[in-house]
C-alpha atoms as a PDB file:
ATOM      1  CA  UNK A   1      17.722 -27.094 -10.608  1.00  0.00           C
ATOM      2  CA  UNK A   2      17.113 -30.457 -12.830  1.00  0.00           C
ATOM      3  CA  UNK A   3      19.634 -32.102 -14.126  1.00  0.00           C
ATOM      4  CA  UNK A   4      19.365 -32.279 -17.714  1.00  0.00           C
ATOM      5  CA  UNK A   5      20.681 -35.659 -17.998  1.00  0.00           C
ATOM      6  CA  UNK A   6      18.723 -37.040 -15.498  1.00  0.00           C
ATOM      7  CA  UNK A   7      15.611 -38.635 -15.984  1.00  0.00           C
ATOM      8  CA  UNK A   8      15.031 -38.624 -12.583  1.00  0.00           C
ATOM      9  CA  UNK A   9      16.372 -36.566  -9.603  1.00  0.00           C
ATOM     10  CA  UNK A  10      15.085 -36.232  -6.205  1.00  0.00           C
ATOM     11  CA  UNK A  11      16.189 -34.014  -3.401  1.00  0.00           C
ATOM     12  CA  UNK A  12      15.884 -34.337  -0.021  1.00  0.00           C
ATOM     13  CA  UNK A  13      12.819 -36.548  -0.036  1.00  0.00           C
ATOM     14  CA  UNK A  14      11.062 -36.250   3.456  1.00  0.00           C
ATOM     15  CA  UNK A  15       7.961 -38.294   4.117  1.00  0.00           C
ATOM     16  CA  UNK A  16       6.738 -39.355   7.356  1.00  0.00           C
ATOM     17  CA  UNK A  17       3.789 -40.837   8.991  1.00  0.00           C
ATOM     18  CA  UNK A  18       1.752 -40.784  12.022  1.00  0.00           C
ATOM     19  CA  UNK A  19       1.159 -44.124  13.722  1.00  0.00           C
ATOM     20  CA  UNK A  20      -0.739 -43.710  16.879  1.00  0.00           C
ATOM     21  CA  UNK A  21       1.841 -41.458  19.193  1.00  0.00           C
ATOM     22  CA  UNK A  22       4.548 -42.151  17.004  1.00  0.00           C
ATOM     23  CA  UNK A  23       5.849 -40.593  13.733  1.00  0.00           C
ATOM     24  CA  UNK A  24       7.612 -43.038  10.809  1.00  0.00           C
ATOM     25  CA  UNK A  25      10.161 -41.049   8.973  1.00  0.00           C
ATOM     26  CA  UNK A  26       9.421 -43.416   5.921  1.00  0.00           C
ATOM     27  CA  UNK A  27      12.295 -40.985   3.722  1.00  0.00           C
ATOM     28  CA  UNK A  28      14.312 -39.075   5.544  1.00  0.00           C
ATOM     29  CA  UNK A  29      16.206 -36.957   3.537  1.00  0.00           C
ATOM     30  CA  UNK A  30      16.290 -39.048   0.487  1.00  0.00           C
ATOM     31  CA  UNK A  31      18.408 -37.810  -2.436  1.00  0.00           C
ATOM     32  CA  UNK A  32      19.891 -39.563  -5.580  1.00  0.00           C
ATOM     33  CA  UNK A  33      19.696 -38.718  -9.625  1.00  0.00           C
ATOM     34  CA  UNK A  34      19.042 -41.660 -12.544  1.00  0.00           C
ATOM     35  CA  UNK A  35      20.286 -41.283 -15.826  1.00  0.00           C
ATOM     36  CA  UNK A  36      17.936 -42.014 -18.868  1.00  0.00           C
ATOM     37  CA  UNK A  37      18.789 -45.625 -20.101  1.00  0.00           C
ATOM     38  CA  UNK A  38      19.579 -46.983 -16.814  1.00  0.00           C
ATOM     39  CA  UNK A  39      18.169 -50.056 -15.532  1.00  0.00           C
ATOM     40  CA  UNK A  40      18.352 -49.787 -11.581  1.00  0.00           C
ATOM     41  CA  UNK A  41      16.898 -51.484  -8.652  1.00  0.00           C
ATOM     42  CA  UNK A  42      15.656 -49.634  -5.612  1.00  0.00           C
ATOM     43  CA  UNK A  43      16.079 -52.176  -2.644  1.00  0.00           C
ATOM     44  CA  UNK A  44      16.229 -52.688   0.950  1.00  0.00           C
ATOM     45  CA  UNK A  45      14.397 -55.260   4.074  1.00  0.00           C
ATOM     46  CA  UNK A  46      11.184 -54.393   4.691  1.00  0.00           C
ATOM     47  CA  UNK A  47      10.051 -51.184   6.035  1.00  0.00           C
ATOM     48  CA  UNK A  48      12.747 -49.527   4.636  1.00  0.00           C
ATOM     49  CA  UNK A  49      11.163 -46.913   2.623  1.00  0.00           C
ATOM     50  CA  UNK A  50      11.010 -48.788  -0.658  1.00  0.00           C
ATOM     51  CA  UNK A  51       7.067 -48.603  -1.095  1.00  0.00           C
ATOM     52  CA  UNK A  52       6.391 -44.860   0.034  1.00  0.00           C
ATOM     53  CA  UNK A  53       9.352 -44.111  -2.449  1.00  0.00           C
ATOM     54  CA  UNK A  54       7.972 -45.892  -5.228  1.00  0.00           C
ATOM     55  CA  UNK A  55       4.730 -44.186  -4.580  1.00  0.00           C
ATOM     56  CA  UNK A  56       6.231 -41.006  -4.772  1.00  0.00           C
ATOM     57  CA  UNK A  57       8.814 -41.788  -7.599  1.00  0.00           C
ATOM     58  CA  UNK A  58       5.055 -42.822  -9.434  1.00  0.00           C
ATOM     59  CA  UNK A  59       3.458 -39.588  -9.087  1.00  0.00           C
ATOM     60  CA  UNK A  60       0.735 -41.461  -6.419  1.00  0.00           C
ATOM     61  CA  UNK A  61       2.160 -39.843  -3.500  1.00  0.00           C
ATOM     62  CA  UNK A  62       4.080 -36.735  -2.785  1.00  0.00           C
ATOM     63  CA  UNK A  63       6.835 -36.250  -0.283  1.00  0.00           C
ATOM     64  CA  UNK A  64       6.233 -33.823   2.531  1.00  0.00           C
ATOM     65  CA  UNK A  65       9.081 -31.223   1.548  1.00  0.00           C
ATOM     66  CA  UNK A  66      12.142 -31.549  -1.408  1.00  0.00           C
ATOM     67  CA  UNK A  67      12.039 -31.970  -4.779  1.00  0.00           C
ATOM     68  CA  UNK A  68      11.191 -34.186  -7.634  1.00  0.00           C
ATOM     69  CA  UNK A  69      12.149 -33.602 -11.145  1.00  0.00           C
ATOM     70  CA  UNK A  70      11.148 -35.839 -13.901  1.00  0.00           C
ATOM     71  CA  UNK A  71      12.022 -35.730 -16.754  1.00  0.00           C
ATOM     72  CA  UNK A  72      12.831 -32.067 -15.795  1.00  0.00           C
ATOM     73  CA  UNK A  73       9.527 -31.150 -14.053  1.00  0.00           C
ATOM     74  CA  UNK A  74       9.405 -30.491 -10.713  1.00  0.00           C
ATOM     75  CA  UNK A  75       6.639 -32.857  -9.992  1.00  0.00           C
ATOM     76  CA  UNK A  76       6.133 -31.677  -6.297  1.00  0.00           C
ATOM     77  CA  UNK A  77       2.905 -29.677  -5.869  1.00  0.00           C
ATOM     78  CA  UNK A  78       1.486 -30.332  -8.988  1.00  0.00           C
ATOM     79  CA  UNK A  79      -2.305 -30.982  -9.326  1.00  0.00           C
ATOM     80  CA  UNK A  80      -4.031 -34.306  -8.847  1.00  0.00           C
ATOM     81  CA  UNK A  81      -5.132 -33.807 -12.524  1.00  0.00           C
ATOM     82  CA  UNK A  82      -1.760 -33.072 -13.969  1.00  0.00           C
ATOM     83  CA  UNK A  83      -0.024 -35.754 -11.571  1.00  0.00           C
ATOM     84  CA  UNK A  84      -2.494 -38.319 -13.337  1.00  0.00           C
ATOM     85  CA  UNK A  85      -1.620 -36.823 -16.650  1.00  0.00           C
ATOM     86  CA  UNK A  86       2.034 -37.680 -16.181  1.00  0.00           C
ATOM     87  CA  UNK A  87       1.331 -40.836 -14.628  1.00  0.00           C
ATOM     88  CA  UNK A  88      -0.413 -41.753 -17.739  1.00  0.00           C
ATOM     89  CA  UNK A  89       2.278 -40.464 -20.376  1.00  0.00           C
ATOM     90  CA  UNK A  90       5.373 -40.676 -18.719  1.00  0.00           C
ATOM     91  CA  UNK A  91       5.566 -43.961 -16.446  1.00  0.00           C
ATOM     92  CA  UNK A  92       4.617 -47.803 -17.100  1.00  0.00           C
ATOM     93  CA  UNK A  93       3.560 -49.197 -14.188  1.00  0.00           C
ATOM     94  CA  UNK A  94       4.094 -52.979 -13.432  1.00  0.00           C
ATOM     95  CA  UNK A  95       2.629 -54.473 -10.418  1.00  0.00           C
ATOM     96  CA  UNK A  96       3.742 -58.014  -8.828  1.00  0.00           C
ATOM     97  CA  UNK A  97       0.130 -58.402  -8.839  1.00  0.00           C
ATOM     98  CA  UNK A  98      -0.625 -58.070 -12.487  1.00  0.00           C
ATOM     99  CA  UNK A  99      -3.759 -55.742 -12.171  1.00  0.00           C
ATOM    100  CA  UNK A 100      -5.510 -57.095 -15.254  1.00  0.00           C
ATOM    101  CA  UNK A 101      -8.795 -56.555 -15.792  1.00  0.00           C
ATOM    102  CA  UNK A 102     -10.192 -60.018 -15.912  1.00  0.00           C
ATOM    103  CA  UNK A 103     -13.198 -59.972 -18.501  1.00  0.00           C
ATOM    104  CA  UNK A 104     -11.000 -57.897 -20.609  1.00  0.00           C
ATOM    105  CA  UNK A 105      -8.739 -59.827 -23.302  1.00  0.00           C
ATOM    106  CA  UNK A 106      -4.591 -59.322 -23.399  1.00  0.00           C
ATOM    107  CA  UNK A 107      -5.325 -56.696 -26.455  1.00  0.00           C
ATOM    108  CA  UNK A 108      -8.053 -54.981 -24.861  1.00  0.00           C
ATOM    109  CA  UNK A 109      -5.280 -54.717 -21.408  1.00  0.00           C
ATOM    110  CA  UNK A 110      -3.085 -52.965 -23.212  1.00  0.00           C
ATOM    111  CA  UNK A 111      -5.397 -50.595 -25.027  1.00  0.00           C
ATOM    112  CA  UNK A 112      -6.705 -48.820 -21.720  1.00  0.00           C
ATOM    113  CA  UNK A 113      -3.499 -46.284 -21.305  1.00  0.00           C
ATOM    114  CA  UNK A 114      -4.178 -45.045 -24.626  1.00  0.00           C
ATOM    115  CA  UNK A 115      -8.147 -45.186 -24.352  1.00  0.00           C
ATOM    116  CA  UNK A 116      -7.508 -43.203 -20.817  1.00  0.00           C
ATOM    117  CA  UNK A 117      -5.246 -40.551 -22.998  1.00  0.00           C
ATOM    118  CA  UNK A 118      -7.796 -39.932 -25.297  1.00  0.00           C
ATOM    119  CA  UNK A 119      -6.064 -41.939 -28.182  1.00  0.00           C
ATOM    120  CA  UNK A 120      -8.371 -43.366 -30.848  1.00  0.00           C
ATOM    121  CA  UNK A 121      -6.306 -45.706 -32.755  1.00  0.00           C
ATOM    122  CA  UNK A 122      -5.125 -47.909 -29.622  1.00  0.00           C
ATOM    123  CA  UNK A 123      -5.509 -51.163 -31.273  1.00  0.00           C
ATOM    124  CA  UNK A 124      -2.866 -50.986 -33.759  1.00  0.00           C
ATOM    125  CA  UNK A 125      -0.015 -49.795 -30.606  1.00  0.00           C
ATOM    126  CA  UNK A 126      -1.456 -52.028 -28.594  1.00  0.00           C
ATOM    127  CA  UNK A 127      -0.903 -54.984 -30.613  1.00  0.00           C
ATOM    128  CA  UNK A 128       2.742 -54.457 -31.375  1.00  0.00           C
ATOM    129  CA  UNK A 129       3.546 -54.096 -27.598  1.00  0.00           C
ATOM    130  CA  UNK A 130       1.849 -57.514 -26.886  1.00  0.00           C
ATOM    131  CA  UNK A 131       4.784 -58.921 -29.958  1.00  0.00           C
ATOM    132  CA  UNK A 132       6.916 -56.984 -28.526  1.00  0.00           C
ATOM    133  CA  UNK A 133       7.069 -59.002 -25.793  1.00  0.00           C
ATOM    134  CA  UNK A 134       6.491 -61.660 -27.243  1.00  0.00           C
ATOM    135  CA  UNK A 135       2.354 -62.116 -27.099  1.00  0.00           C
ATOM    136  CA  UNK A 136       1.564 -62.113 -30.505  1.00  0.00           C
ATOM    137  CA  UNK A 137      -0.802 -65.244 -30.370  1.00  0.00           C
ATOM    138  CA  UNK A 138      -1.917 -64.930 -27.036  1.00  0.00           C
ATOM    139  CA  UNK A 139      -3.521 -61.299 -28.074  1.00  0.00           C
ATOM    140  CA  UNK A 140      -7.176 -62.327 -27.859  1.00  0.00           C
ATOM    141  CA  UNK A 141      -6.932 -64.803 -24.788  1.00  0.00           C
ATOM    142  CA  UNK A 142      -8.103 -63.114 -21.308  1.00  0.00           C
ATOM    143  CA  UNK A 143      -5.863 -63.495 -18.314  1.00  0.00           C
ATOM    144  CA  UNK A 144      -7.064 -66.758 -17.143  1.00  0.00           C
ATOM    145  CA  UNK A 145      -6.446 -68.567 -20.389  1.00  0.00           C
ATOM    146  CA  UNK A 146      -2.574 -67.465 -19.654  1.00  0.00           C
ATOM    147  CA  UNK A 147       0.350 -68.744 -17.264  1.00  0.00           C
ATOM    148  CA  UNK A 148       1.543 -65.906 -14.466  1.00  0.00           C
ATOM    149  CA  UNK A 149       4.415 -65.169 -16.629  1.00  0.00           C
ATOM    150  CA  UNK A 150       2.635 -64.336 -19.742  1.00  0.00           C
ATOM    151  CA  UNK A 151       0.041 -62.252 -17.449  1.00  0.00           C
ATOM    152  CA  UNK A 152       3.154 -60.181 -16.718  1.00  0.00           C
ATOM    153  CA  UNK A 153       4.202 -60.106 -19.831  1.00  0.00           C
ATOM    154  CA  UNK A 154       0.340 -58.221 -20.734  1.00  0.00           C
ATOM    155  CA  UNK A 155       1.116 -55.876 -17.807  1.00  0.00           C
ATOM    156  CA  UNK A 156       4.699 -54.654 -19.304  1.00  0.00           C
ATOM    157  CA  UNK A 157       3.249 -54.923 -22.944  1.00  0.00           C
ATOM    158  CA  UNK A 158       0.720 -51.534 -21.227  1.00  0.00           C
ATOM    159  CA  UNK A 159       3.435 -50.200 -19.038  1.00  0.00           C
ATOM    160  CA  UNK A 160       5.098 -50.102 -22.666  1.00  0.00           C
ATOM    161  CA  UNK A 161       2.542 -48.975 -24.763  1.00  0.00           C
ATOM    162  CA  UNK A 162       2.294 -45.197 -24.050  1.00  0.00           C
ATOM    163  CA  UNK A 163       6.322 -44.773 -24.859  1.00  0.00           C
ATOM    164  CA  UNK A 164       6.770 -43.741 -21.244  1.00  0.00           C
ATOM    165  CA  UNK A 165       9.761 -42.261 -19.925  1.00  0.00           C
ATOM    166  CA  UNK A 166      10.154 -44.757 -17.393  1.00  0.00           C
ATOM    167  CA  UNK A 167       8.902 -48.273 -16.686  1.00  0.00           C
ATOM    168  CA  UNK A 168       8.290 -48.288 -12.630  1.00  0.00           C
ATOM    169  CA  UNK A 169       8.641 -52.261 -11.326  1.00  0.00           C
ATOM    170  CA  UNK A 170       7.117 -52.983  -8.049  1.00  0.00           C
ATOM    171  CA  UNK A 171       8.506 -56.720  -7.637  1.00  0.00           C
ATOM    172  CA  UNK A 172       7.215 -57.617 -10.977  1.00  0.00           C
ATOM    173  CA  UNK A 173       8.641 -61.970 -10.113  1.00  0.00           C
ATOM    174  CA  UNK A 174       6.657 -61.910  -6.895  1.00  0.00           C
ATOM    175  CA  UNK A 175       4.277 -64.257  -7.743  1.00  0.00           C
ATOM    176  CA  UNK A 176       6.102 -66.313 -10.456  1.00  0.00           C
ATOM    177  CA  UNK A 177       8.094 -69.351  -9.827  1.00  0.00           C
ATOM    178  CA  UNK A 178      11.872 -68.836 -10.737  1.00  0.00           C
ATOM    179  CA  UNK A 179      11.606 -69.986 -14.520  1.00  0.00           C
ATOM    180  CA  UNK A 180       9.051 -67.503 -15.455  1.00  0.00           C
ATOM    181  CA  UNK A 181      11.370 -64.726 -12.854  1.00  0.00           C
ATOM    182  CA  UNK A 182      13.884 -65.328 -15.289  1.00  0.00           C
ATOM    183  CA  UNK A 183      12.015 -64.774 -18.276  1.00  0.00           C
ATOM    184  CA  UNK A 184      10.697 -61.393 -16.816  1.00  0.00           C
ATOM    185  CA  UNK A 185      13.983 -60.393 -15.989  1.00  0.00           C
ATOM    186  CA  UNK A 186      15.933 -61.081 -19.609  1.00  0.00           C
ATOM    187  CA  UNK A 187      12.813 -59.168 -20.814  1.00  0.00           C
ATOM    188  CA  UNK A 188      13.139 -56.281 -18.716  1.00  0.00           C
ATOM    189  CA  UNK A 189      17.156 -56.374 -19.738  1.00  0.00           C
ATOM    190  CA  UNK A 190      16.355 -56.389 -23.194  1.00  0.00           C
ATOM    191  CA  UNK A 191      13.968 -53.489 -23.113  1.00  0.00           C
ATOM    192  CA  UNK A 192      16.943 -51.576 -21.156  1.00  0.00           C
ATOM    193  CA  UNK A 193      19.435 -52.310 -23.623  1.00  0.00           C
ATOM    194  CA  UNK A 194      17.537 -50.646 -26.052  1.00  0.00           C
ATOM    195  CA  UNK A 195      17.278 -47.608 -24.094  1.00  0.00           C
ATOM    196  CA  UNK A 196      14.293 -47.803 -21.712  1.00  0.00           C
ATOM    197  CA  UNK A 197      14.951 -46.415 -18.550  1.00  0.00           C
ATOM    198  CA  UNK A 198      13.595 -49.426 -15.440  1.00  0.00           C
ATOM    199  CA  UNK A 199      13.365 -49.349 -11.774  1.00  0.00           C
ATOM    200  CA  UNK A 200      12.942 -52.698 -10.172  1.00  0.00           C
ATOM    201  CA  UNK A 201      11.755 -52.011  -6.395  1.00  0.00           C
ATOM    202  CA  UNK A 202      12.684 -55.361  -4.693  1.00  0.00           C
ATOM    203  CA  UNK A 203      13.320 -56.619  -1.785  1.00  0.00           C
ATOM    204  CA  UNK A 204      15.027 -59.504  -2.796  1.00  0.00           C
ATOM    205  CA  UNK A 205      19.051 -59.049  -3.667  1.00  0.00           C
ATOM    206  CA  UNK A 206      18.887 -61.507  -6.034  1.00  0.00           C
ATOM    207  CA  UNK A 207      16.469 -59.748  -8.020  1.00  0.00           C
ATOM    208  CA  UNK A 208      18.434 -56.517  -7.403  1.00  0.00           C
ATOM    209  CA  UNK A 209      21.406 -57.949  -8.855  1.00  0.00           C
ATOM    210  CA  UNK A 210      20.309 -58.560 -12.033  1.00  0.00           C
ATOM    211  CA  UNK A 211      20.140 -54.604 -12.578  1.00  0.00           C
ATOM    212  CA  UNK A 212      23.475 -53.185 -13.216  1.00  0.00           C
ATOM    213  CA  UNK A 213      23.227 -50.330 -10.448  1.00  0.00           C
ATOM    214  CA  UNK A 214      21.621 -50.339  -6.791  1.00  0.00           C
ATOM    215  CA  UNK A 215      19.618 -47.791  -4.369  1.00  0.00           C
ATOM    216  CA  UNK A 216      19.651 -49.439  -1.001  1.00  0.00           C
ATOM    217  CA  UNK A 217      17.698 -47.957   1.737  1.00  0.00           C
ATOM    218  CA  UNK A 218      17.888 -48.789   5.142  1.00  0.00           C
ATOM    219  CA  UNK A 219      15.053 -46.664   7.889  1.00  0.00           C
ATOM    220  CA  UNK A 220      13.972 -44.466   5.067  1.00  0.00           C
ATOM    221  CA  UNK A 221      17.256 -43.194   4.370  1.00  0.00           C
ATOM    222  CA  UNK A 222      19.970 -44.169   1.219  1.00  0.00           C
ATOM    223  CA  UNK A 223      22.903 -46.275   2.442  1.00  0.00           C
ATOM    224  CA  UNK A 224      25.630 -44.225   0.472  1.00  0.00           C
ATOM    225  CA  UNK A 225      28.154 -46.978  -0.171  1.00  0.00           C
ATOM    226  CA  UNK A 226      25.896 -49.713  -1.456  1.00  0.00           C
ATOM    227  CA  UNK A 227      25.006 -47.240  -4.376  1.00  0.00           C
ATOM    228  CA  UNK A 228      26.914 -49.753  -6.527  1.00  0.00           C
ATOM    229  CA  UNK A 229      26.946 -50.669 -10.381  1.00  0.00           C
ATOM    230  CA  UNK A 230      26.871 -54.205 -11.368  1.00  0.00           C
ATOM    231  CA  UNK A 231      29.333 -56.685  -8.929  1.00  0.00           C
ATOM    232  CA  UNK A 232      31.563 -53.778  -7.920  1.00  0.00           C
ATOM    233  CA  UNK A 233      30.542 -54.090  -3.805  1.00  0.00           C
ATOM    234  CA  UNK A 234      32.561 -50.345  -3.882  1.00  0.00           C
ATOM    235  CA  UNK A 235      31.069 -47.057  -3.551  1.00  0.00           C
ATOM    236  CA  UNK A 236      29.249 -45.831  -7.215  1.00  0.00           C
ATOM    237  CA  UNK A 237      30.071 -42.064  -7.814  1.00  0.00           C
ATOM    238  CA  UNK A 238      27.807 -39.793  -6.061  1.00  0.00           C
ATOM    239  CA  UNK A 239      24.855 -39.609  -8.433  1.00  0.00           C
END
């Protein structure tokens, strides 16, 4: 069963892949819990498992046997119609790659959750995630009149604007020098202090350690003692 105070708990995660003769355990029997409100980076070296778990911890993949509650849903096995449903309500996604569509201006960006969901009134939400995040006068310019850090700035403003239950990071400073990082960073802080829950998939530790617990993976599986919680290098109680 769920736990009810987790936003997020996944059970013996199992995901592999075929490559020629050979067969990638990508998760191998991947299981922690995250508590609404926390801010926490999933990291590891490459090929670890860190993409194929965001995928699945986005509702864009699923695992190929345990379970996935969000929110309290057991997302595993849903339909490709209701997986896009929750994608759409219950995760912001930002990408280290923006994803902006370029003819479209910062306001109109934001809109498109809401337009996907049906919503009418998008403009007025739409516009008070862009101030949110600071974007107030930058609301009618279209990506290329805008510096890489306000771009991302657009992409949390709609990861934001549907009130999801979850923002989902995928190295959201990759392509910003580290100024603008550090901007991205304090902003994704501030929106956890007031009670968004964030996961920051990075590879890089000093990215991770700006979130106040770690996931590290290591050949698809969690490394149980560098579950940590802020600078404490000891084991974090077994989620």
């Amino acid at each position: 069963m769920a736990d009810p105070h987790s936003i997020i708990r996944v059970q013996s995660l199992v995901k592999h892949y075929q490559v020629g003769d050979d067969t990638v355990r990508a998760l191998d029997d991947v299981s922690f819990g995250i508590a609404a409100g926390e801010m926490v980076a999933i990291t590891g070296p490459s090929g670890s498992g860190k993409s194929t778990l965001m995928h699945v911890l986005g509702c864009l993949d699923q695992a190929d046997s345990g379970n996935y509650f969000l929110a309290g849903e057991d997302v595993a096995g849903l339909s490709s119609d209701r997986l896009a449903e929750i994608r759409n309500r219950r995760i912001g996604f930002v990408f280290q790659t923006f994803n902006l569509l370029p003819r479209m201006t910062a306001l109109e960006n934001v809109e498109l959750p809401l337009l996907y969901a049906g919503r009418r009134n998008a403009k007025g939400p739409a516009a008070e995630a862009l101030e949110k995040v600071g974007l107030k006068d930058r609301m009618h310019h279209t990506p290329s009149q805008l510096s890489g850090g306000q771009r991302q700035r657009v992409a949390i403003a709609r990861a934001l604007v549907t009130n999801p239950a979850m923002i989902l990071a995928d190295e959201p400073t990759g392509n910003l020098d580290t100024r603008m990082g550090g901007e991205i960073l304090r902003l994704m802080s501030e929106l956890n202090a007031e009670g968004r829950t964030i996961l920051i998939v990075t590879h890089e530790p000093e990215i991770a350690q700006h979130c106040p617990r770690q996931i590290f993976l290591r050949n698809g599986k969690v490394v149980p003692e560098t579950i940590r919680r802020g600078a404490d290098s000891g084991p974090a109680p077994s989620p």
